[in-house]
C-alpha atoms as a PDB file:
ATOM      1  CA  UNK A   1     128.374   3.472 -11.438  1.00  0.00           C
ATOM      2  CA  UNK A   2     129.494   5.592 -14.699  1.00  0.00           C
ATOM      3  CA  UNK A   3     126.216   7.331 -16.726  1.00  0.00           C
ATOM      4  CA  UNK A   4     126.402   9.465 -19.581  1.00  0.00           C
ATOM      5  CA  UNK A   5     123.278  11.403 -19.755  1.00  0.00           C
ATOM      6  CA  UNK A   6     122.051  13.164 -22.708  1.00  0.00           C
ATOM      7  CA  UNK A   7     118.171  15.280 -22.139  1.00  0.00           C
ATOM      8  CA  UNK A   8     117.625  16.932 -25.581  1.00  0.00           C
ATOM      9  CA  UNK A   9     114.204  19.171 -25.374  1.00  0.00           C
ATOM     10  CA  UNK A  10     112.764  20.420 -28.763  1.00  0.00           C
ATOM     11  CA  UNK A  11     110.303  23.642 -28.778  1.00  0.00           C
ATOM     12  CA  UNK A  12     108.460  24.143 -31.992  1.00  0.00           C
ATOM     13  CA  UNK A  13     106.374  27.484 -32.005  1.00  0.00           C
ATOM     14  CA  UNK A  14     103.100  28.335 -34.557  1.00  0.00           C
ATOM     15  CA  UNK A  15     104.640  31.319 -35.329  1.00  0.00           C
ATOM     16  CA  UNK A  16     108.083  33.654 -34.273  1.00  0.00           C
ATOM     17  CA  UNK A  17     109.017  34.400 -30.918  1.00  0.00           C
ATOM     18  CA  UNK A  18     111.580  36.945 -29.619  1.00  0.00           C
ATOM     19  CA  UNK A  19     113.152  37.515 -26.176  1.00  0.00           C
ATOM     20  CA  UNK A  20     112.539  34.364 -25.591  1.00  0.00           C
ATOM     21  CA  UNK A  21     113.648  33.797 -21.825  1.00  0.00           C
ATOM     22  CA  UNK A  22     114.290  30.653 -20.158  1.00  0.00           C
ATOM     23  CA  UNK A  23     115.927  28.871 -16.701  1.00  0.00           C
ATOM     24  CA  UNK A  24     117.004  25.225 -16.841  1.00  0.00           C
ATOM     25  CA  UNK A  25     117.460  23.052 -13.560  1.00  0.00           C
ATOM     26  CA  UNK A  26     119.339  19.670 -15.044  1.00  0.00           C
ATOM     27  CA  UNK A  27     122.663  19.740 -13.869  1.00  0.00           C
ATOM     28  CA  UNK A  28     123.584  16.558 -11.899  1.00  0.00           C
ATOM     29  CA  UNK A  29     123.876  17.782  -8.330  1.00  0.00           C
ATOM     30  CA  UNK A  30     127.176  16.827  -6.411  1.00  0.00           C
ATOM     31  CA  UNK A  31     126.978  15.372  -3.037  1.00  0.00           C
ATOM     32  CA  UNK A  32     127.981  12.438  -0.966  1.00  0.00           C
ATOM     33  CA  UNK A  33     127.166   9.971  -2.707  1.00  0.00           C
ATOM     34  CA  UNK A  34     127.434  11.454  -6.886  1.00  0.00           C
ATOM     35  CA  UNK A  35     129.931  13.812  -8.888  1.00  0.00           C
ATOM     36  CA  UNK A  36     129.015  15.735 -11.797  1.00  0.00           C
ATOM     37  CA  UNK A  37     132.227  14.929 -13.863  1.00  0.00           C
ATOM     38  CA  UNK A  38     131.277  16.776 -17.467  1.00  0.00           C
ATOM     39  CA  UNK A  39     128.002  19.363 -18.230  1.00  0.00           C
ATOM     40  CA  UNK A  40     127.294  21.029 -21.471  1.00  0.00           C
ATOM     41  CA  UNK A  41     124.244  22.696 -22.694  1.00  0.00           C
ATOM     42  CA  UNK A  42     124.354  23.411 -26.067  1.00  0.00           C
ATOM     43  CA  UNK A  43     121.912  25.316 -27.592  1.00  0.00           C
ATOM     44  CA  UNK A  44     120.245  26.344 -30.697  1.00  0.00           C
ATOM     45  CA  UNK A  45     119.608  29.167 -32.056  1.00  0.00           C
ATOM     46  CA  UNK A  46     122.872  30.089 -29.822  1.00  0.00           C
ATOM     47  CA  UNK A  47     122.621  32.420 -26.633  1.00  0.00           C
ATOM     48  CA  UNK A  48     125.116  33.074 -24.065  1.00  0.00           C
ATOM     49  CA  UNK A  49     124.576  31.310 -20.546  1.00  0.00           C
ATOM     50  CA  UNK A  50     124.375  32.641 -17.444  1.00  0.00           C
ATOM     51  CA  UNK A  51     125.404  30.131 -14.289  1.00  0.00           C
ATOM     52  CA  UNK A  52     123.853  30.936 -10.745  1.00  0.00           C
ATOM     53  CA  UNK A  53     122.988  28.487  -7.653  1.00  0.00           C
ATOM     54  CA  UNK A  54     119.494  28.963  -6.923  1.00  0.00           C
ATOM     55  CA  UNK A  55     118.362  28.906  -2.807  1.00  0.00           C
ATOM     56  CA  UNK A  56     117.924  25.207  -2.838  1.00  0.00           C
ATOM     57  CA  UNK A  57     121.799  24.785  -3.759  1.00  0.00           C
ATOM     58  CA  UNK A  58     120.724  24.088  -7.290  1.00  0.00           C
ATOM     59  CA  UNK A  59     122.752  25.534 -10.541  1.00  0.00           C
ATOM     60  CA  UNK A  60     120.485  27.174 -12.953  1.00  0.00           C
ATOM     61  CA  UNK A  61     121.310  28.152 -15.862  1.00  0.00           C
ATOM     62  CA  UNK A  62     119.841  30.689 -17.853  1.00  0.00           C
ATOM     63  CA  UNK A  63     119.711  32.111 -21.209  1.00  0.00           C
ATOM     64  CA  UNK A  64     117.789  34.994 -23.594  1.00  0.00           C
ATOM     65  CA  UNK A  65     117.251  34.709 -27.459  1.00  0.00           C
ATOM     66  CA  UNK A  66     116.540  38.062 -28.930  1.00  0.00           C
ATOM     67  CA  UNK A  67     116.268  37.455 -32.721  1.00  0.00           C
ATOM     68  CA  UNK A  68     112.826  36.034 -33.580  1.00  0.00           C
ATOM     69  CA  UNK A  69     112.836  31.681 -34.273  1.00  0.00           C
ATOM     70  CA  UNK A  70     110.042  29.211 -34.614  1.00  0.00           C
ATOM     71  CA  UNK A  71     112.355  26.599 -33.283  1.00  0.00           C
ATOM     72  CA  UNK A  72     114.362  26.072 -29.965  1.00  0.00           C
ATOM     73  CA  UNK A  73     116.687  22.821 -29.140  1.00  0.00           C
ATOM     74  CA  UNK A  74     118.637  22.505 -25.643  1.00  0.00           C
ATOM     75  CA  UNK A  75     120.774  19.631 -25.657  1.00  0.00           C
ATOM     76  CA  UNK A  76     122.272  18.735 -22.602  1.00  0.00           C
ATOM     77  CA  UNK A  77     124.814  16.241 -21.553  1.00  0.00           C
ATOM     78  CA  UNK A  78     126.194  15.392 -18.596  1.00  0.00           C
ATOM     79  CA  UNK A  79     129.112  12.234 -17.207  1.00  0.00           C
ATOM     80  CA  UNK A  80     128.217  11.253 -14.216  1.00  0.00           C
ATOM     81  CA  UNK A  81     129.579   8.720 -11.161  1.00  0.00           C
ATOM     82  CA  UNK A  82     127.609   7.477  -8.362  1.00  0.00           C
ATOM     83  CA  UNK A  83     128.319   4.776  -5.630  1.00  0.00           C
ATOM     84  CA  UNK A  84     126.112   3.200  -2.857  1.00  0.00           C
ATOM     85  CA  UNK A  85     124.747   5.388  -0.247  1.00  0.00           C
ATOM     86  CA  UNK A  86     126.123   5.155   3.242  1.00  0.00           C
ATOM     87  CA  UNK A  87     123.914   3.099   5.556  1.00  0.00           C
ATOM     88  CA  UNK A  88     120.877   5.446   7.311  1.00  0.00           C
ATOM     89  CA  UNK A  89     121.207   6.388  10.564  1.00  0.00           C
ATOM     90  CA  UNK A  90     118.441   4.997  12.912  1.00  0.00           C
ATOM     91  CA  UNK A  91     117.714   7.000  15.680  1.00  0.00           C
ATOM     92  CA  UNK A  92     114.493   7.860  18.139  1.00  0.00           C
ATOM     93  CA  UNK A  93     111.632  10.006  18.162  1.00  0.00           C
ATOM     94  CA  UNK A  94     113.066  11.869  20.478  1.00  0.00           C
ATOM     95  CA  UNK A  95     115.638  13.328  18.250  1.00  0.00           C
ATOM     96  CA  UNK A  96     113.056  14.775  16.106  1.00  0.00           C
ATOM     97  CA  UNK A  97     111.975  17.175  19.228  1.00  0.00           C
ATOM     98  CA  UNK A  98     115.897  18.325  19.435  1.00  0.00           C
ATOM     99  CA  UNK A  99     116.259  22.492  18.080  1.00  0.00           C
ATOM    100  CA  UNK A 100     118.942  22.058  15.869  1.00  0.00           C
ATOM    101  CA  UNK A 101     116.959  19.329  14.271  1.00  0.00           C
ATOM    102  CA  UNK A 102     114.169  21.797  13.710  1.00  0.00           C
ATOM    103  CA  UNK A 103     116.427  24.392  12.254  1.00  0.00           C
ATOM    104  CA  UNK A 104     117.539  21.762  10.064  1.00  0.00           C
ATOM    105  CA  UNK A 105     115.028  20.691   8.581  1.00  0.00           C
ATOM    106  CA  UNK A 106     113.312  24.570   8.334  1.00  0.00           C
ATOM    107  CA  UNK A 107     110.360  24.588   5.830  1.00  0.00           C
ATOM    108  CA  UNK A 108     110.979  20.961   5.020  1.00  0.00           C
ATOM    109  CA  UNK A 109     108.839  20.391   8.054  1.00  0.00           C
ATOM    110  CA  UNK A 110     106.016  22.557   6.782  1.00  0.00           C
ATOM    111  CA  UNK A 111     102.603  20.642   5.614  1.00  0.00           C
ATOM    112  CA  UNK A 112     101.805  21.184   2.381  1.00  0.00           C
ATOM    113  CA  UNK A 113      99.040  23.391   0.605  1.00  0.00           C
ATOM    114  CA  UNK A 114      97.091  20.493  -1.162  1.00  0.00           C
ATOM    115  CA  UNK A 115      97.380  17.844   2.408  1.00  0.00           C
ATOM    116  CA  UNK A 116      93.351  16.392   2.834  1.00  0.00           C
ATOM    117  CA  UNK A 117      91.781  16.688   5.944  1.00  0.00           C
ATOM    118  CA  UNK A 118      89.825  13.431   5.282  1.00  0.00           C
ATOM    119  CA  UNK A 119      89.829   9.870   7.237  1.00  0.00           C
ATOM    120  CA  UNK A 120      91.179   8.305   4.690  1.00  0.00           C
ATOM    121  CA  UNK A 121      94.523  10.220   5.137  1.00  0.00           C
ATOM    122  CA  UNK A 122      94.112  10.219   8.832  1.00  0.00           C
ATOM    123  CA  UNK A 123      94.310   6.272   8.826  1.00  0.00           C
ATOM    124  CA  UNK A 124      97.552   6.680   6.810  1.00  0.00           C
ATOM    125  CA  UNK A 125      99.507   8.983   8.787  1.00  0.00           C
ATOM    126  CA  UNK A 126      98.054   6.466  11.849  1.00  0.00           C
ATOM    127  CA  UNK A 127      99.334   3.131   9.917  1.00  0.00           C
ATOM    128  CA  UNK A 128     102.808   4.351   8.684  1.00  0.00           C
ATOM    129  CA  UNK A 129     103.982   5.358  12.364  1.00  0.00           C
ATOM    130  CA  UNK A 130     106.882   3.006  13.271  1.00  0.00           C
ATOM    131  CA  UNK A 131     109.037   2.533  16.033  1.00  0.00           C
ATOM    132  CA  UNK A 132     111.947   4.738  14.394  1.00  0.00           C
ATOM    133  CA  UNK A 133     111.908   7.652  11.966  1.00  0.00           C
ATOM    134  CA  UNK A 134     113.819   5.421   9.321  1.00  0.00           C
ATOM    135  CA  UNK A 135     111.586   2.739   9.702  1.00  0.00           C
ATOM    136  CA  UNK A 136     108.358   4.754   9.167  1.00  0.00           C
ATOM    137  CA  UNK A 137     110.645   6.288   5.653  1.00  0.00           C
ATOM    138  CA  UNK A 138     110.546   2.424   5.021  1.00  0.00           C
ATOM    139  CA  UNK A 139     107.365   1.735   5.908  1.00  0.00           C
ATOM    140  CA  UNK A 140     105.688   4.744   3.589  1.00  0.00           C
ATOM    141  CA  UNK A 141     107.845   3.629   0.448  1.00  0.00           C
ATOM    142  CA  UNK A 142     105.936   0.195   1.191  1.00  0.00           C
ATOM    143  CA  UNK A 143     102.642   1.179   1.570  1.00  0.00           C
ATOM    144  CA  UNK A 144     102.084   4.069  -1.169  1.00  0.00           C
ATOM    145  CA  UNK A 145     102.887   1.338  -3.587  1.00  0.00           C
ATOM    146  CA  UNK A 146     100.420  -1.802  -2.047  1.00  0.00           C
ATOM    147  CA  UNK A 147      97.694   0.945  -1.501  1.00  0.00           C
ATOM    148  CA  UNK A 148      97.674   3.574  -4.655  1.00  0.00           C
ATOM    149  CA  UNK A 149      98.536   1.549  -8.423  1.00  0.00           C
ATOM    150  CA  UNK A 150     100.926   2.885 -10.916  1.00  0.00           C
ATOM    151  CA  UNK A 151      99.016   3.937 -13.868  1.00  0.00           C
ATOM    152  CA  UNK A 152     100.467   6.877 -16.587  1.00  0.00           C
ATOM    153  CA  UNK A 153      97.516   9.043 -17.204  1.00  0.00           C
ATOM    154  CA  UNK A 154      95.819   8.880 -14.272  1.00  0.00           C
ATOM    155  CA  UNK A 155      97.045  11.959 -13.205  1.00  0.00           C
ATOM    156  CA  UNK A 156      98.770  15.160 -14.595  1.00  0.00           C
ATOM    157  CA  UNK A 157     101.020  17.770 -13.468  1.00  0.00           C
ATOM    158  CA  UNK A 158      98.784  20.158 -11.215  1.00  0.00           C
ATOM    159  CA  UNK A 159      96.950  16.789  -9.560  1.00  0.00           C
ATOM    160  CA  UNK A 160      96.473  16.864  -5.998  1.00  0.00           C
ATOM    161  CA  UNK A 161      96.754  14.079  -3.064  1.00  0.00           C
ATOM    162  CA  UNK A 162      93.000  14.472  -3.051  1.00  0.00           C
ATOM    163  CA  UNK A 163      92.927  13.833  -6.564  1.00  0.00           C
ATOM    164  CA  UNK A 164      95.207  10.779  -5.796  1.00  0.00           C
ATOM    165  CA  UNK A 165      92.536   9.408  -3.442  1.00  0.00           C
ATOM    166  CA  UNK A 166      90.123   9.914  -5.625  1.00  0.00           C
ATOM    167  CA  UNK A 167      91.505   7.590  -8.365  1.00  0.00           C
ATOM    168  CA  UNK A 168      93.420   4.998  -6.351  1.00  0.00           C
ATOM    169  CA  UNK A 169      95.831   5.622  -8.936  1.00  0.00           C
ATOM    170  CA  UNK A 170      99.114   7.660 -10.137  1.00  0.00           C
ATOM    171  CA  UNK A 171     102.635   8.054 -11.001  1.00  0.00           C
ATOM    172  CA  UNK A 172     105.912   9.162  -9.223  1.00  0.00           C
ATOM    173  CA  UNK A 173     105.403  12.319  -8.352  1.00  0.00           C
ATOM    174  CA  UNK A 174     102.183  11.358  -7.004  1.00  0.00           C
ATOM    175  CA  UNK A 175     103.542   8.897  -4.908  1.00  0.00           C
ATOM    176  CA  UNK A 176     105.933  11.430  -4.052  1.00  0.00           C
ATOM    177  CA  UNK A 177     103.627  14.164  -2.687  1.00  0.00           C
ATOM    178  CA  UNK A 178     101.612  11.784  -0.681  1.00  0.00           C
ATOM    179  CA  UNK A 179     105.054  10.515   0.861  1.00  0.00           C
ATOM    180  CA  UNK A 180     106.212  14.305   2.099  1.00  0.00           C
ATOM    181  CA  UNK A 181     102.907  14.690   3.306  1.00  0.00           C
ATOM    182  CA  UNK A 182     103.012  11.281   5.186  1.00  0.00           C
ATOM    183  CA  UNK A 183     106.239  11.998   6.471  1.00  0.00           C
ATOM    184  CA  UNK A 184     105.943  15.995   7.499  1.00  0.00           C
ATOM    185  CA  UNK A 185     102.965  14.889   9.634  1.00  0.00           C
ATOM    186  CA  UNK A 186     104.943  12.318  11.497  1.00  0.00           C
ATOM    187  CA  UNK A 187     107.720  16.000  12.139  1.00  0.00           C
ATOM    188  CA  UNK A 188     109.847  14.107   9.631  1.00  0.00           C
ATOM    189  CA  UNK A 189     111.362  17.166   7.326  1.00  0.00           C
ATOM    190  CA  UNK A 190     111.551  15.989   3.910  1.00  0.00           C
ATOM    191  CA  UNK A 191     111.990  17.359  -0.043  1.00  0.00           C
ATOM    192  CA  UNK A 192     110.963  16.417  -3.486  1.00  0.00           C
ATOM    193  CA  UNK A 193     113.742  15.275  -5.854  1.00  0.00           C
ATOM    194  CA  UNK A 194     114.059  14.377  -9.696  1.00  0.00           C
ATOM    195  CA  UNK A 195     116.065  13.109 -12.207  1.00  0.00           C
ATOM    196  CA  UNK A 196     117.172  10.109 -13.152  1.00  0.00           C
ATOM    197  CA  UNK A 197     116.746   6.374 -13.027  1.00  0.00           C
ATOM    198  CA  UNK A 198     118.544   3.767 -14.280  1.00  0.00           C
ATOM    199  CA  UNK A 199     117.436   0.233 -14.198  1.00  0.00           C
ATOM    200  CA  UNK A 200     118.769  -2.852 -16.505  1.00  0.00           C
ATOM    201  CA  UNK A 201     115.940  -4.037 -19.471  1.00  0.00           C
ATOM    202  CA  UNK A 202     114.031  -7.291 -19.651  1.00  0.00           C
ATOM    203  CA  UNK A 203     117.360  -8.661 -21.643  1.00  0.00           C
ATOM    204  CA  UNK A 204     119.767  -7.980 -19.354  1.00  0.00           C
ATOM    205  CA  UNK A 205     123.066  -6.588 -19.790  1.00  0.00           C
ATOM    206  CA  UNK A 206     124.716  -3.698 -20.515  1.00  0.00           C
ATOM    207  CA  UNK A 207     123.486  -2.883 -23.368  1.00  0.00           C
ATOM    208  CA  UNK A 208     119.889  -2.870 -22.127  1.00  0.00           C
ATOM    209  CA  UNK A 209     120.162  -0.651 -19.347  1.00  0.00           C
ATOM    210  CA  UNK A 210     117.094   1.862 -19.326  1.00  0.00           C
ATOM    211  CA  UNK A 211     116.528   5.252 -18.389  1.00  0.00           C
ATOM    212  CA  UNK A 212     113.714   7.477 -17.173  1.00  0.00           C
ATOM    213  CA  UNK A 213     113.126  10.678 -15.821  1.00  0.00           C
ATOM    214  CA  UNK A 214     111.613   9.834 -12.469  1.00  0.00           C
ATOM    215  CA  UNK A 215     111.120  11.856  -8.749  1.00  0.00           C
ATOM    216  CA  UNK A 216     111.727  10.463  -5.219  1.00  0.00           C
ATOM    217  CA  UNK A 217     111.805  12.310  -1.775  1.00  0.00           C
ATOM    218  CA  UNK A 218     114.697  12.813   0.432  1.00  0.00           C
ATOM    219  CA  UNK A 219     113.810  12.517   4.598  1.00  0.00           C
ATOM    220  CA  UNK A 220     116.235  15.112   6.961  1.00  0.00           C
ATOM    221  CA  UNK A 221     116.822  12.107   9.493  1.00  0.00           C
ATOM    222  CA  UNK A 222     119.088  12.700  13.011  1.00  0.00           C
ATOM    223  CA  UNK A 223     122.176  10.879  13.392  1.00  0.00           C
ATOM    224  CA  UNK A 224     123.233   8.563  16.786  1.00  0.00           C
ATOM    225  CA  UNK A 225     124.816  11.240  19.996  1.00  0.00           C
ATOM    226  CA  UNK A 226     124.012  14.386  18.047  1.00  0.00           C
ATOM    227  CA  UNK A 227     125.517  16.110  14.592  1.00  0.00           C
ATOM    228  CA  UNK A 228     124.350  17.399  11.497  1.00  0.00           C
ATOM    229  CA  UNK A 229     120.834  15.556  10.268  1.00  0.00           C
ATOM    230  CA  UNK A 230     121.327  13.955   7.315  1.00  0.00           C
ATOM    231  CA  UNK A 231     119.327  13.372   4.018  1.00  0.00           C
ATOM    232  CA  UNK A 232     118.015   9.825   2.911  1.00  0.00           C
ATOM    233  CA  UNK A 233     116.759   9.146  -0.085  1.00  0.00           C
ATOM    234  CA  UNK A 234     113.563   6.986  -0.958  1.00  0.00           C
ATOM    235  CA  UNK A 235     111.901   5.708  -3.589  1.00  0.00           C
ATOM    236  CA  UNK A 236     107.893   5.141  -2.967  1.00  0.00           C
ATOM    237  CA  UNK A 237     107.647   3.850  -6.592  1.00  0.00           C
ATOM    238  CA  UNK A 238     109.916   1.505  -6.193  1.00  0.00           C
ATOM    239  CA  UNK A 239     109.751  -0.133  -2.716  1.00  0.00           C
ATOM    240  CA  UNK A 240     113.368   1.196  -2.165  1.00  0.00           C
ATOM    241  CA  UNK A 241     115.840   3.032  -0.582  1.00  0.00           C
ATOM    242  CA  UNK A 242     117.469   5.580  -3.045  1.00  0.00           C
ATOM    243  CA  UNK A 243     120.566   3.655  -4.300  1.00  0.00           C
ATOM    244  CA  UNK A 244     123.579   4.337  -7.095  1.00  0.00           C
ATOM    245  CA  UNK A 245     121.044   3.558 -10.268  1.00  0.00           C
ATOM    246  CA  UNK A 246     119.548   7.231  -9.274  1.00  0.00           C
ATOM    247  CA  UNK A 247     121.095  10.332 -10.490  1.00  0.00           C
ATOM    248  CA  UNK A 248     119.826  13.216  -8.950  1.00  0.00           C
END
């Protein structure tokens, strides 16, 4: 799949600001499955732009405006290709107790600050264990969906899992948080990703093809007789496996 992207952010102050600094993390990543083929950040008022990869292989880019504005616009734009993922390896438990697994997957296997020690998420970590690491990925992106409901505003940026409890309800990223947690219990490493989703309209077509910003997770899982571990995305809003309609 071919997307052009275009993320244009607006910043309107009550009064003038100078030295205005600022680090932006939307360049399409390339990896196995995507290419980044064109990036441009234009912004305005102008500043020069400063490139670096950040310790999560990321490219940030960063900027300073000196002279005082009231207004700030960064338009970005980006081409990007994607294709179907290659089919997840399926492998045992076992594998998960391996060193260089462990190494792998570093502070990916860490629990996370905001995990509940409560029943309720002691039945969950109990009812998404499956026979295979892949199938309890599968299994997760299943059940956060029948068991929390999608609601905007139910939620907001700083919520917690326990908040997520609390009010049945949420949206991707809460979906996503509960699924690391899930998944780092079960010594699965995993990661939080955003960006992009594309999915065709109620119309159909071409023409109709929507676009949101959305977050998923990404599982480190072993491959068959050894090798590097690799990363398999999932989608715990959408009951899926990450596919090419997601741009990361």
């Amino acid at each position: 799949m071919n997307f052009a992207i275009r993320y244009l952010t607006i910043y309107e102050y009550d009064a003038e600001v100078v030295d205005n600094l600022n680090a932006l993390r939307v360049k399409p990543a390339a990896n196995g499955r995507q290419r980044c083929d064109e990036f441009s950040v234009r912004l305005t008022p102008e500043a020069r732009l400063h490139h670096h990869t950040d310790y999560f292989g990321t490219e940030v880019v960063e900027f300073e405006i000196s002279r005082p504005h009231r207004q700030l616009t960064i338009d970005v734009t980006a081409r990007v290709s994607t294709h179907t993922p290659a089919e997840p390896p399926s492998t045992t438990w076992e594998a998960l107790e391996e060193p260089s697994y462990r190494e792998a997957g570093g502070e990916f296997l860490l629990q996370l600050d905001d995990a509940p020690g409560n029943a309720e998420l002691a039945q969950l970590i109990a009812t998404t264990r499956a026979s295979t690491p892949l199938q309890t990925v599968l299994r997760i992106s299943e059940l956060i969906p029948d068991r929390f409901e999608y609601r905007q505003g139910a939620t907001y940026v700083d919520s917690t899992i326990e908040h997520l409890f609390e009010v049945g309800a949420g949206v991707c990223q809460d979906f996503v948080h509960l699924g690391l947690c899930l998944l780092r219990h079960h010594g699965i490493a995993a990661r939080y990703v955003s960006g992009y989703l594309f999915a065709t309209g109620t119309e159909g077509g071409e023409e109709s093809v929507e676009v949101d910003t959305h977050a998923w997770l990404e599982a480190l899982l072993p491959l068959p007789g050894g090798g590097e571990p690799v990363w398999v995305g999932a989608d715990p809003t959408n009951r899926v496996l990450v596919n090419e309609n997601h741009v990361k």
